[in-house]
Protein backbone atom coordinates (compact mmCIF):
# COMPACT_ATOMS: atom_id res chain seq x y z
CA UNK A 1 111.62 77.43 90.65
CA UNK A 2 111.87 76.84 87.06
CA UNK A 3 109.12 79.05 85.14
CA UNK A 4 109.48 78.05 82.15
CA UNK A 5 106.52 77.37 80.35
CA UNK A 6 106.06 73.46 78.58
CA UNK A 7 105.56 74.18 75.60
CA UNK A 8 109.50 76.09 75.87
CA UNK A 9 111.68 72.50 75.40
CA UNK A 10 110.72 69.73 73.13
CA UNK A 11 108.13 69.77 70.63
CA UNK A 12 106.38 72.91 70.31
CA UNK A 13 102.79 72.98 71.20
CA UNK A 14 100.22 74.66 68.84
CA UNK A 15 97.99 77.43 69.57
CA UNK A 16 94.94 75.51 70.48
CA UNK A 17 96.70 72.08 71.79
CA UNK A 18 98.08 72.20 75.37
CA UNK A 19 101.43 70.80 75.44
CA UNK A 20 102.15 67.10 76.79
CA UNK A 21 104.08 66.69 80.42
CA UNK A 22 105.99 63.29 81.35
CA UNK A 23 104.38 61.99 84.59
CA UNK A 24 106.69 59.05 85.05
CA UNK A 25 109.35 60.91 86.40
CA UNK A 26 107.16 63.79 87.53
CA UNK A 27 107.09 65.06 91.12
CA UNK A 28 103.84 65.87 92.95
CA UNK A 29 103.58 67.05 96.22
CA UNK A 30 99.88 67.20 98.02
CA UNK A 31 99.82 70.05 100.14
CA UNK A 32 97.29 70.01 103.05
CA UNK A 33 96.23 72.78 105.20
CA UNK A 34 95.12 71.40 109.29
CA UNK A 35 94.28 73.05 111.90
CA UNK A 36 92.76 70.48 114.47
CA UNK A 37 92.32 67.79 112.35
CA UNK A 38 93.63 64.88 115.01
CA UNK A 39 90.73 62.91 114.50
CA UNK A 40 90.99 62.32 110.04
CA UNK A 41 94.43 62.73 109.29
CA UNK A 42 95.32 58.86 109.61
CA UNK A 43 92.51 58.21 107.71
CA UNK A 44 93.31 60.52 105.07
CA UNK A 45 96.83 59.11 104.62
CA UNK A 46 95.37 55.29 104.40
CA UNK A 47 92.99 57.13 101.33
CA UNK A 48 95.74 58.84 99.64
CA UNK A 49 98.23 55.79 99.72
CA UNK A 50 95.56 53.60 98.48
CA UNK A 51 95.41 56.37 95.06
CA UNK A 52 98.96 57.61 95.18
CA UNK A 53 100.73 54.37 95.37
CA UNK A 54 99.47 53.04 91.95
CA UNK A 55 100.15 55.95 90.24
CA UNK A 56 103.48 56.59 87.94
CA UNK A 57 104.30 59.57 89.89
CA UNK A 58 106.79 60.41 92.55
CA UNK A 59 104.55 61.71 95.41
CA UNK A 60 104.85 63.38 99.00
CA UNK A 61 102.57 64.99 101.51
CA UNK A 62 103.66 68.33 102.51
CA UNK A 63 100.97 69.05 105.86
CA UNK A 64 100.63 72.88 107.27
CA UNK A 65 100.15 73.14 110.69
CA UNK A 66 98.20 76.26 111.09
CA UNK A 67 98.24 76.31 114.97
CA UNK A 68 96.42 73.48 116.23
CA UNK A 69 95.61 73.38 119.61
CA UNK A 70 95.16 69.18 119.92
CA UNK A 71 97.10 66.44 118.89
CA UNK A 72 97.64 67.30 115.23
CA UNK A 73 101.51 67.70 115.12
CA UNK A 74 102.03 65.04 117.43
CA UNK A 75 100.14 63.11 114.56
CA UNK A 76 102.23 64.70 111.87
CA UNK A 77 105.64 64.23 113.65
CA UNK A 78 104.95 60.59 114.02
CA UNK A 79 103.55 59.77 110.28
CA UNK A 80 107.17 61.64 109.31
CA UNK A 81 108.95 59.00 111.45
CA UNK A 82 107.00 56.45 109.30
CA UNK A 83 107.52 57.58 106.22
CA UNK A 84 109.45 60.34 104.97
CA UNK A 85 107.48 61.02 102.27
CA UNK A 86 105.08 63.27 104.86
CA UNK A 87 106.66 66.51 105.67
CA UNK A 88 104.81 69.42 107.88
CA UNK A 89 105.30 72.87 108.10
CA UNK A 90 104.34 74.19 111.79
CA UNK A 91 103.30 77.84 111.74
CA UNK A 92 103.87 79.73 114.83
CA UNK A 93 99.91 80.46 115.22
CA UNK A 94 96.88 80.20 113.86
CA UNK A 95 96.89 82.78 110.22
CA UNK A 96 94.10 81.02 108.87
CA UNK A 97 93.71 78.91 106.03
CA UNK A 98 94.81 81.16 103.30
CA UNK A 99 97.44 82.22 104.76
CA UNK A 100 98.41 78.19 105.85
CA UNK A 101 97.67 77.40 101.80
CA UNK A 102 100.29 80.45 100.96
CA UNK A 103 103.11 79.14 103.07
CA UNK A 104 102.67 75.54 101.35
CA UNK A 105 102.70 77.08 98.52
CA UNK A 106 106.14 79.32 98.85
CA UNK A 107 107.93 75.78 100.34
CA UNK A 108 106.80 73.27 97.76
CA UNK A 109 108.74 72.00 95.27
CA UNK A 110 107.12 69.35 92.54
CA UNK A 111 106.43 69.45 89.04
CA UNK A 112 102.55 69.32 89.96
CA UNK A 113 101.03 70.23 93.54
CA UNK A 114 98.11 69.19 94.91
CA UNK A 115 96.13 71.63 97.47
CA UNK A 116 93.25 69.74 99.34
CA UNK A 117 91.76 69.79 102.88
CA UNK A 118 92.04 66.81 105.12
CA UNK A 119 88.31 66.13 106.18
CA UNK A 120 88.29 63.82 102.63
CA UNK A 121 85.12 65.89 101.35
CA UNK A 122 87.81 66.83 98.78
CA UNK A 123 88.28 62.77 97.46
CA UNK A 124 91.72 61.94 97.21
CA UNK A 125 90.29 59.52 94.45
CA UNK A 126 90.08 62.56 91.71
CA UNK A 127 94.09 62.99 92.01
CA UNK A 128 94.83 60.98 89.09
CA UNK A 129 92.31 62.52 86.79
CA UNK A 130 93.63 66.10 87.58
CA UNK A 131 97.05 64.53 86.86
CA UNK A 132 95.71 63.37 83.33
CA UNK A 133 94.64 67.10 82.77
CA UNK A 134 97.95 68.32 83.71
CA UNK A 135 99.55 65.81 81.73
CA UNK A 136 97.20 67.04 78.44
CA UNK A 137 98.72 70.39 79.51
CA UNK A 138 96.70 72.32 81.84
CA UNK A 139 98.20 74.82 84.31
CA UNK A 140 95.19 74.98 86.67
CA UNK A 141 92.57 71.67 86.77
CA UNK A 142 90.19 72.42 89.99
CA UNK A 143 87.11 69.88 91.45
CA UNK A 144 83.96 71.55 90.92
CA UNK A 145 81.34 70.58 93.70
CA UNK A 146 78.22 68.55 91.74
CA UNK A 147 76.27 67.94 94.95
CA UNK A 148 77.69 68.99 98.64
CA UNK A 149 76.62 66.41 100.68
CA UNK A 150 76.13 66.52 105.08
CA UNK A 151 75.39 70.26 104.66
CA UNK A 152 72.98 72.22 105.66
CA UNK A 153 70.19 74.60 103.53
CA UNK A 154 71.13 77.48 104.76
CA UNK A 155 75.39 76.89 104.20
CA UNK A 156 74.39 75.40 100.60
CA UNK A 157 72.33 78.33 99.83
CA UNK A 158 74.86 80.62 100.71
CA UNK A 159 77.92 79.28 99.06
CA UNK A 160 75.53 78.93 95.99
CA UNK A 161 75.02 82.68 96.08
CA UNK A 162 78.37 83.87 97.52
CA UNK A 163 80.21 82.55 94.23
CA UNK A 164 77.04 84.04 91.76
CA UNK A 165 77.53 87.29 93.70
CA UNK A 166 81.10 87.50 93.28
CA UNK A 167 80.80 86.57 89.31
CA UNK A 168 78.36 89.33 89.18
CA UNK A 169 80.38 92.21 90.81
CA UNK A 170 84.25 90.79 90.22
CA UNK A 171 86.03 91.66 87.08
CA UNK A 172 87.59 88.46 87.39
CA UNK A 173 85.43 85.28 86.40
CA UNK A 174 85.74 82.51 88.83
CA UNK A 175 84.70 79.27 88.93
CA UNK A 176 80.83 78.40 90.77
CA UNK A 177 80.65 75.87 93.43
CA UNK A 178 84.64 75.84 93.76
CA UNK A 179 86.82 75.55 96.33
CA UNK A 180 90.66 75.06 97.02
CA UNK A 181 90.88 71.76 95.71
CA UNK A 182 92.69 72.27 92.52
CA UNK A 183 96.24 70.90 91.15
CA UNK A 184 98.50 73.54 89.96
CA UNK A 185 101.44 73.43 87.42
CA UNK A 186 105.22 74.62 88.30
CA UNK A 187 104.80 77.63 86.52
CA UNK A 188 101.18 78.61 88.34
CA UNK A 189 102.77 77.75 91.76
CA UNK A 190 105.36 80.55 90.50
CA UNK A 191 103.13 82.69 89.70
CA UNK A 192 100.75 82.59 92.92
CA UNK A 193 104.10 83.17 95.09
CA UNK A 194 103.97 86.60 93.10
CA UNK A 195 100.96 87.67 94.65
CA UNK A 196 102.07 88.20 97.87
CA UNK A 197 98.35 90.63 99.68
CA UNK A 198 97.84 90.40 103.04
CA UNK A 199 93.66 90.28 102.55
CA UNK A 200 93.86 86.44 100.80
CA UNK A 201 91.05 84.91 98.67
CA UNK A 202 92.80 82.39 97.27
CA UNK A 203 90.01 81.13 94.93
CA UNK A 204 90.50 84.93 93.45
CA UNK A 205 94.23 84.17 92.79
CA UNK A 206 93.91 81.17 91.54
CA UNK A 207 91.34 82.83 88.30
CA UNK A 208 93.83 85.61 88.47
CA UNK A 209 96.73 84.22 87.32
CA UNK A 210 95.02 82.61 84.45
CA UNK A 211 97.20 80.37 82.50
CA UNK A 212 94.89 76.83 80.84
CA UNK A 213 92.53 76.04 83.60
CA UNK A 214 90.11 73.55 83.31
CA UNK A 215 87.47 72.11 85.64
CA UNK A 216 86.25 68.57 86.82
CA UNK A 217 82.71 67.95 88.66
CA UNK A 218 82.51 65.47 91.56
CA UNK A 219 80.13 64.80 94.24
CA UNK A 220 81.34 66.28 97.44
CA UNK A 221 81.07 64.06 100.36
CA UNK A 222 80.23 64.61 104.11
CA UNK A 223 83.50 65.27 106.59
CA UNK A 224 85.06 62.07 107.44
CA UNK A 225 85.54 63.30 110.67
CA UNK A 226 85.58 66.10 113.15
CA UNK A 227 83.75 69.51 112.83
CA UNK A 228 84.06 72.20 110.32
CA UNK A 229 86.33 75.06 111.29
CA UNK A 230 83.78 77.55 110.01
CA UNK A 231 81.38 79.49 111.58
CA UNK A 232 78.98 82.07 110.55
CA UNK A 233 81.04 85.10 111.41
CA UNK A 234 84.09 83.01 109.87
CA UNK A 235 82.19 82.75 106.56
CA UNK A 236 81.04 86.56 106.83
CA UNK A 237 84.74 87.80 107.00
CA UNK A 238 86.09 85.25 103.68
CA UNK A 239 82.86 86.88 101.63
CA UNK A 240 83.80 90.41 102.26
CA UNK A 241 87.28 89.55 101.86
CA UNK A 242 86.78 87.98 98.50
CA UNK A 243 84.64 90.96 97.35
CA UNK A 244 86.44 93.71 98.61
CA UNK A 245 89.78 92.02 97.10
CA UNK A 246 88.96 91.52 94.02
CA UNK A 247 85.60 94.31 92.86
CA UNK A 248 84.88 98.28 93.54
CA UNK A 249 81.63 97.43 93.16
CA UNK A 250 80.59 98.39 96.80
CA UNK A 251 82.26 101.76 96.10
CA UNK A 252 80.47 102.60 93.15
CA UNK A 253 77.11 101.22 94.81
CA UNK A 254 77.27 103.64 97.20
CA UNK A 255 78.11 106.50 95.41
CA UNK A 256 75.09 105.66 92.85
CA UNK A 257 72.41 105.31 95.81
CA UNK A 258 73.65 108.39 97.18
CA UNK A 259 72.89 110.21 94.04
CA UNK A 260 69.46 108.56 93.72
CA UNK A 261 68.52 109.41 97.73
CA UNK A 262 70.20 113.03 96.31
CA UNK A 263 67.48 113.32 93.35
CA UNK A 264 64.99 112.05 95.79
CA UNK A 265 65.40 114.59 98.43
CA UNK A 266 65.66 117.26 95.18
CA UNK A 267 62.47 116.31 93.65
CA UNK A 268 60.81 116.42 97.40
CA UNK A 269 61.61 119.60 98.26
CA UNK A 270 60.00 120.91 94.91
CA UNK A 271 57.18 119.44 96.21
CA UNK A 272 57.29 120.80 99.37
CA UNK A 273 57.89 124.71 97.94
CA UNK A 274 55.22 124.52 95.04
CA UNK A 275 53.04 122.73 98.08
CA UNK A 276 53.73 125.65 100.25
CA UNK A 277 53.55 128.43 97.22
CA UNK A 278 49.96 127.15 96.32
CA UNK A 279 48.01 125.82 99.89
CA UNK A 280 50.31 127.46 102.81
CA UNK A 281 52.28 126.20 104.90
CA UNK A 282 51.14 123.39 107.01
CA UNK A 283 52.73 122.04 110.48
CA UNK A 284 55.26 119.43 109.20
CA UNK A 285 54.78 115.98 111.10
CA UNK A 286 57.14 114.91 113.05
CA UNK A 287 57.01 110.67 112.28
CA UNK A 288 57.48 111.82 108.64
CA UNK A 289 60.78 114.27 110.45
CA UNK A 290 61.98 111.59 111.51
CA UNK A 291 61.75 108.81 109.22
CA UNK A 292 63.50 110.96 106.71
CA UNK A 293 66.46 111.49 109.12
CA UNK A 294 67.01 108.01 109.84
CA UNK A 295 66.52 106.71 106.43
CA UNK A 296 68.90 109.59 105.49
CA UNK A 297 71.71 108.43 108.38
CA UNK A 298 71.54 105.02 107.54
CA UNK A 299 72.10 105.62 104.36
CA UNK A 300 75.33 107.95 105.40
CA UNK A 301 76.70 105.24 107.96
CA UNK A 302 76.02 102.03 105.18
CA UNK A 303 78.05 104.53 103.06
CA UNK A 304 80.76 105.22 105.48
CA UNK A 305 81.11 101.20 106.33
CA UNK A 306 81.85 100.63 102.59
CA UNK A 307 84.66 102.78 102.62
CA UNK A 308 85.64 101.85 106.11
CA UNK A 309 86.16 97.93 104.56
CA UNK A 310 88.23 98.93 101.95
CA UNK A 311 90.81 101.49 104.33
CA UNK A 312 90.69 99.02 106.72
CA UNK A 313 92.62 96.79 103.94
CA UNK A 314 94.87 99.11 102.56
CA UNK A 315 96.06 99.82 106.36
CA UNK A 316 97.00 96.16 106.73
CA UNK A 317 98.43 95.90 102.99
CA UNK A 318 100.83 99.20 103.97
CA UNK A 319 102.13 97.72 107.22
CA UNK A 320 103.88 95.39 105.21
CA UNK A 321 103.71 92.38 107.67
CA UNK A 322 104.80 88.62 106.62
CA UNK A 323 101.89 86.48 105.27
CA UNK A 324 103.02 84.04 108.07
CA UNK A 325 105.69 82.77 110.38
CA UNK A 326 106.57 79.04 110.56
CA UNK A 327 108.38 77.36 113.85
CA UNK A 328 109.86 74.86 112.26
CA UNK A 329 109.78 72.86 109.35
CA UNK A 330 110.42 68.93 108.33
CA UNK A 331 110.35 68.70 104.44
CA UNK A 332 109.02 65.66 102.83
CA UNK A 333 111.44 63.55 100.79
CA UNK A 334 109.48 61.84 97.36
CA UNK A 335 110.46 58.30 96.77
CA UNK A 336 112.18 58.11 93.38
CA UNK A 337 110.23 55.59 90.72
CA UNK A 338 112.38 54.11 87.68
């Protein structure tokens, strides 16, 4: 893939101007993570022909089957007999959506690509304004959630504080209220195949890389169809994998509260020997024993977890398996535009 950056041919851009990109000739490729998504995906491909098709770009779907259990590659398999502008990539099981995102990622090949989920919460509709950004010269343009509608408190709370939290102990700043829908240049698409961890958080990467990025709010909408994919304990894992991947924070935590518990424990048993040294020594009381003990082990395990996380990950990065493995593939095929 070419890496070359746009401001390398043509007229030179200056230091505070991005460069300009064609898109009459361009080619952008949409890249779509599913995994049992029967019930939206002809829906979504009625949205994204009704944007796509007026737009001076040459344009294909390039679906990732991340081991779907129902009828979604039966689905995919017939919309490429349709139109062979809808390719799929079928992964041999389910790796998750990062890893799904990754593998679209390493196959593309576009000027501009496109990564959005299927449910339509992520508009099709805001395509052509990220394409104006990229055209203005922006590496990385990504939708910025205004309002997330047909959610609950508690999942909107969350998400509010997951991406504060992981400003606030990340050395990397990433964007708030953020998710994968974002369109991506050549040369960031080249750069994210780089970065090739076995622990993903892909909204990490994406800051990482850095390059222009720029940001565009919309109103997110309610799923179109089916149910979310994520659970709780789903939701738990991507936070902890986001933090541990990208902060030391928890590290350092527990090595300060350790200290402080240390000084604690220090100061107390002053008091206990100047206590003794002055009045006697009085029967200790067991409930006091005892909380001390626990508080003490808890503190140990909570400790112990923190490093546990972050082992755990560097025993999966040294095994050195693949990201994914794909069972077969059907590229898509852009219809040329003069």
């Amino acid at each position: 893939m070419n890496n070359t950056p746009p401001s390398a041919a043509g007229t030179a851009a200056s230091p505070t101007q991005p460069a300009q990109r064609p898109r009459a000739t361009a080619r952008l490729q949409v890249i779509v993570p599913v995994y049992n998504e029967q019930e939206v995906i002809s829906e979504f491909m009625q949205r994204l022909h009704q944007v796509l098709d007026h737009e001076p770009v040459n344009w294909s779907v390039l679906f990732v089957n991340d081991g779907s259990g129902d009828d979604t590659l039966a689905q995919l398999q017939r919309l490429n007999r349709q139109d062979k502008r809808v390719g799929y990539i079928n992964l041999s099981r389910n790796f998750g959506k990062e890893h799904a995102m990754t593998a679209g990622l390493d196959l593309c090949d576009a000027d501009a690509v496109v990564i959005m989920d299927v449910d339509l919460q992520d508009p099709p509709e805001l395509i052509p304004e990220m394409l104006r950004e990229w055209q203005n010269g922006y590496d990385v343009v990504y939708a910025t959630r205004r309002e997330r509608q047909g959610e609950t408190a508690l999942k909107k709370a969350t998400a509010h504080g997951f991406y504060r939290l992981m400003n606030r102990l990340g050395e990397i700043p990433i964007p708030k209220d953020t998710g994968d829908y974002r369109l991506l240049s050549r040369r960031a698409v080249a750069a994210l195949r780089q970065l090739r961890e076995r622990n993903r958080f892909m909204k990490g990467l994406y800051a990482w890389i850095g390059y222009r990025q720029k940001g565009i709010l919309f109103d997110r909408e309610p799923r179109a169809a089916g149910n979310s994919k994520w659970n709780l304990a789903k939701l738990w894992r991507f936070a902890i994998d986001g933090i541990t991947a990208f902060s030391t924070v928890p590290l350092r935590f527990a090595t300060w509260i350790g200290l402080v518990v240390a000084a604690f424990a220090f100061v107390y048993g002053l008091v206990i020997i100047i206590k003794t040294l002055l009045h006697g020594n009085d029967v200790p009381g067991y409930p006091s024993l005892m909380t001390v003990i626990l508080f003490l082990g808890g503190i140990q395990l909570m400790a112990i977890g923190v490093i546990g996380e972050y082992l755990g990950r560097m025993f999966s990065e040294t095994k050195q398996r693949p990201l994914y493995l794909i069972e077969s593939v059907q590229p898509a095929e852009a219809e040329e535009r003069r």
